[in-house]
N, C-alpha and C. Protein backbone atom coordinates (compact mmCIF):
# COMPACT_ATOMS: atom_id res chain seq x y z
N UNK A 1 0.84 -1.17 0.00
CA UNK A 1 0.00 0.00 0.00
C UNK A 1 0.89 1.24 0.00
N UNK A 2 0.47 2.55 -0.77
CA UNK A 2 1.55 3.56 -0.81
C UNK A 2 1.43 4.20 0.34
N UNK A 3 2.04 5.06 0.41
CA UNK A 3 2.20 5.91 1.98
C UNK A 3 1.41 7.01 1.68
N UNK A 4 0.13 8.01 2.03
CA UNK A 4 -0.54 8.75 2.11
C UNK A 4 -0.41 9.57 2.90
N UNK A 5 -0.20 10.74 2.66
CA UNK A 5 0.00 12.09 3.85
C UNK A 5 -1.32 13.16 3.60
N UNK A 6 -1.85 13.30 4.76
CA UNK A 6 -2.43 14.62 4.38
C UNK A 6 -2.22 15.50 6.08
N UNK A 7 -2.78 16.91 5.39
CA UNK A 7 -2.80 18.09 6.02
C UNK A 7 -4.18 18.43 6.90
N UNK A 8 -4.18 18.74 7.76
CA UNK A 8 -5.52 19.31 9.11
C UNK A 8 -5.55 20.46 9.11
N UNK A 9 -6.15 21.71 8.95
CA UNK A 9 -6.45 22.52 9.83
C UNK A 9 -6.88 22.97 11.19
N UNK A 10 -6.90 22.84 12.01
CA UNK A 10 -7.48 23.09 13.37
C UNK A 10 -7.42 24.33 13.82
N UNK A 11 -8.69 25.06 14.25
CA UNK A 11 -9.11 26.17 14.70
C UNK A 11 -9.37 26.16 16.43
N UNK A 12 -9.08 27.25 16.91
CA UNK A 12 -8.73 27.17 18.24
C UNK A 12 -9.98 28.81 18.68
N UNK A 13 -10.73 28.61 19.52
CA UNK A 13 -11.99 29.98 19.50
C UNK A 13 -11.10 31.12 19.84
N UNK A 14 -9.88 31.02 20.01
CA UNK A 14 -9.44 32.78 20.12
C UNK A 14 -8.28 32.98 18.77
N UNK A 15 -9.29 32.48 17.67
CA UNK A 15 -9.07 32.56 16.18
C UNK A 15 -7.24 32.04 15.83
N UNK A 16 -6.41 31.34 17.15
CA UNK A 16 -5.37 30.63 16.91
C UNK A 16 -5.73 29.23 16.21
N UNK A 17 -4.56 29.01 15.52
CA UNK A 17 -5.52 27.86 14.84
C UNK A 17 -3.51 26.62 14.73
N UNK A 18 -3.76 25.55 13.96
CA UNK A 18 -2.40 24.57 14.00
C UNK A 18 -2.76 23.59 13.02
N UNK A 19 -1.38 22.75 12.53
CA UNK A 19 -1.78 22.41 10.89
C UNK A 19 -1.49 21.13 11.80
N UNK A 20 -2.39 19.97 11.03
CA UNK A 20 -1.78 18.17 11.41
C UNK A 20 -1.43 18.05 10.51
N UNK A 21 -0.28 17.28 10.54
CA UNK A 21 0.06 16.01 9.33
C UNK A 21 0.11 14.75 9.97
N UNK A 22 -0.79 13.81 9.10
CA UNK A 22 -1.03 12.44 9.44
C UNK A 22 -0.83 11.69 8.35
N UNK A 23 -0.52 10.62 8.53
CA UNK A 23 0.49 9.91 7.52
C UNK A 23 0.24 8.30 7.06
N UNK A 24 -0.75 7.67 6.24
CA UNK A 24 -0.69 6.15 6.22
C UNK A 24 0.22 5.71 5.33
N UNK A 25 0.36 4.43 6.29
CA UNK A 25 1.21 3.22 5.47
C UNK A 25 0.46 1.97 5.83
N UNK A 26 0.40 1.35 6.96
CA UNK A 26 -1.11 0.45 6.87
C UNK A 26 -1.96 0.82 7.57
N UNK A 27 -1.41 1.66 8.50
CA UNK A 27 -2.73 2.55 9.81
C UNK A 27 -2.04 3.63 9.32
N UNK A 28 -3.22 4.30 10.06
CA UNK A 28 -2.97 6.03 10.21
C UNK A 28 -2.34 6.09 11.47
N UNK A 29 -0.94 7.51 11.60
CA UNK A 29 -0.86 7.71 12.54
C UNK A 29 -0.63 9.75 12.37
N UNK A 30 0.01 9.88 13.94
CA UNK A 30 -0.08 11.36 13.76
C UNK A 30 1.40 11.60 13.63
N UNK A 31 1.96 12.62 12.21
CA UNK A 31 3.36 12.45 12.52
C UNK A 31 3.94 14.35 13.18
N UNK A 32 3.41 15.38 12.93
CA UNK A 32 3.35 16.26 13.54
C UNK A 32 2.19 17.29 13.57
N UNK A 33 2.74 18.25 14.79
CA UNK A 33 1.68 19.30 14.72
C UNK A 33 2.45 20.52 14.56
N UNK A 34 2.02 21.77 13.69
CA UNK A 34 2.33 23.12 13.58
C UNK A 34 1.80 24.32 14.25
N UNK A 35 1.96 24.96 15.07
CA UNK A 35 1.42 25.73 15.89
C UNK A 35 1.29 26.86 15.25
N UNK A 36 0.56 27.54 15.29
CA UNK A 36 0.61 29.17 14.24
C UNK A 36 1.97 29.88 13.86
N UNK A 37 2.50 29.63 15.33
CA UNK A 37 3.67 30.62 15.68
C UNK A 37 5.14 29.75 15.13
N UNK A 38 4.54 28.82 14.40
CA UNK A 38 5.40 28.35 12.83
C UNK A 38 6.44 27.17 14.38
N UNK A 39 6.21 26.77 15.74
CA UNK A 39 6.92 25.53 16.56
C UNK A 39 6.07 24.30 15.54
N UNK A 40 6.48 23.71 15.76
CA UNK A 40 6.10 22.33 15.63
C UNK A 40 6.64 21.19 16.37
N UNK A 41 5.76 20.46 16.68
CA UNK A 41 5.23 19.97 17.83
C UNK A 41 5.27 18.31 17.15
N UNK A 42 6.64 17.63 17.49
CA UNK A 42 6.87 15.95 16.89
C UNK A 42 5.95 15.10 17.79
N UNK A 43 4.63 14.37 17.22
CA UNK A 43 4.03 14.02 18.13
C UNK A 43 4.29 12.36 17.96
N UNK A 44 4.92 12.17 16.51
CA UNK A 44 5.68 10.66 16.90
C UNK A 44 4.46 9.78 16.11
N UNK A 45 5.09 8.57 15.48
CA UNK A 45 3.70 7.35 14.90
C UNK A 45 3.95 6.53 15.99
N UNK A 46 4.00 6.83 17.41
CA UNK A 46 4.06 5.67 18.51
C UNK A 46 2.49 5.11 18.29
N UNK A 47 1.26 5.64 18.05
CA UNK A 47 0.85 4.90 18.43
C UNK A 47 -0.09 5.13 16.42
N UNK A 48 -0.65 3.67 16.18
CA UNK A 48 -1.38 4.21 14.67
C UNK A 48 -3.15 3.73 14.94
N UNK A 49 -3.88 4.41 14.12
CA UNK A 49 -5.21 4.16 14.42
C UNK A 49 -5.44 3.69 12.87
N UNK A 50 -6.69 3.01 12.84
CA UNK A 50 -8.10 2.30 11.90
C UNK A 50 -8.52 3.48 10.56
N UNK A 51 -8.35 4.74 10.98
CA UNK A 51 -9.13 5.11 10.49
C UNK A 51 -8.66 7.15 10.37
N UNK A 52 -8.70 7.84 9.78
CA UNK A 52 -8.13 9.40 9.46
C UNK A 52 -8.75 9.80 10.85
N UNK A 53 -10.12 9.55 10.60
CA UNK A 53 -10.70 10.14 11.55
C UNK A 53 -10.26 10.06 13.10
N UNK A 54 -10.04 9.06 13.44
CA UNK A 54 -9.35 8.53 14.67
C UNK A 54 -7.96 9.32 15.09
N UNK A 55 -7.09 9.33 13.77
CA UNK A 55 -5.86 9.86 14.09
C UNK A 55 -5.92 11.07 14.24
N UNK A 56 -6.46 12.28 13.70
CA UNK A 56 -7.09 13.49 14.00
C UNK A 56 -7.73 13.69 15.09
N UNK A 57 -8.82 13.04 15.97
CA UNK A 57 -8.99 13.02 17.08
C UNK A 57 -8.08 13.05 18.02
N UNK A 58 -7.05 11.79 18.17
CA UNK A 58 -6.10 11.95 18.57
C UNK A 58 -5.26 12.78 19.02
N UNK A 59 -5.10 13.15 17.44
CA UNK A 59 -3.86 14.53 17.26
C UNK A 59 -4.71 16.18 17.93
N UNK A 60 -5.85 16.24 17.80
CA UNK A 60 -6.86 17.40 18.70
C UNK A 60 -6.82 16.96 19.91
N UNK A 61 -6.98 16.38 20.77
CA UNK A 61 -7.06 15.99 22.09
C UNK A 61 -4.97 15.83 22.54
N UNK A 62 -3.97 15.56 21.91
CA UNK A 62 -3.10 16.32 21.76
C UNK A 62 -2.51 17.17 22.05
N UNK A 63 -2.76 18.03 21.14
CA UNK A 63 -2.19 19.19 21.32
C UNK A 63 -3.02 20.28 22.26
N UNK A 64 -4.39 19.54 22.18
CA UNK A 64 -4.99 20.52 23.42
C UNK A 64 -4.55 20.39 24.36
N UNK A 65 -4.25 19.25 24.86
CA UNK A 65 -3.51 18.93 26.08
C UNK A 65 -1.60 19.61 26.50
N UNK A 66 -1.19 19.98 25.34
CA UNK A 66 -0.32 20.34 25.05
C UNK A 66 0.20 22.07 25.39
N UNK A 67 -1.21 22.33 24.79
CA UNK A 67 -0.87 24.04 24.53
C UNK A 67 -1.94 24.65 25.68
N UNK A 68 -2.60 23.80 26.03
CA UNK A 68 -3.74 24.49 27.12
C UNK A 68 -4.91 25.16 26.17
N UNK A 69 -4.79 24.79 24.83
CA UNK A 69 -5.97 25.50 24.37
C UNK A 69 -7.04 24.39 23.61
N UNK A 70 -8.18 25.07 23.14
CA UNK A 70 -8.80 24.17 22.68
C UNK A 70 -9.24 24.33 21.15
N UNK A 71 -9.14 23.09 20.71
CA UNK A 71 -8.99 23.45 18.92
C UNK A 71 -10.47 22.55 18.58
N UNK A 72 -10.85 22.90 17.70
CA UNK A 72 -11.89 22.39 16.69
C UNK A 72 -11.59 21.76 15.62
């Protein structure tokens, strides 16, 4: 199977917002996050999920936990 990358937007309510990249090869996992302020944030394929959707969840619950803020 080829390796698939795509890009997230995530919006944060005090109009901060952070990019995902998530990455398949046989699962999805999360391979980083971009913070507005251009850090990025190696969140690692330790762990891979079923499904995009899953790994995006993931990667939001994340970095919320991360930055103290909360993203959409």
């Amino acid at each position: 199977m080829a390796m698939v990358t795509t890009e997230h937007r995530l919006r944060c309510s005090d109009s901060d917002s952070c990019w995902v990249t998530l990455e398949r090869r046989e699962q999805w996992s999360v391979v980083s996050v971009e913070l507005s302020g251009g850090e990025v944030l190696n969140v690692g394929p330790e762990e891979t999920f079923e499904t995009e959707d899953e790994a995006l969840e993931h990667a939001r619950s994340w970095v919320c936990d991360h930055s103290g803020k909360v993203f959409n």
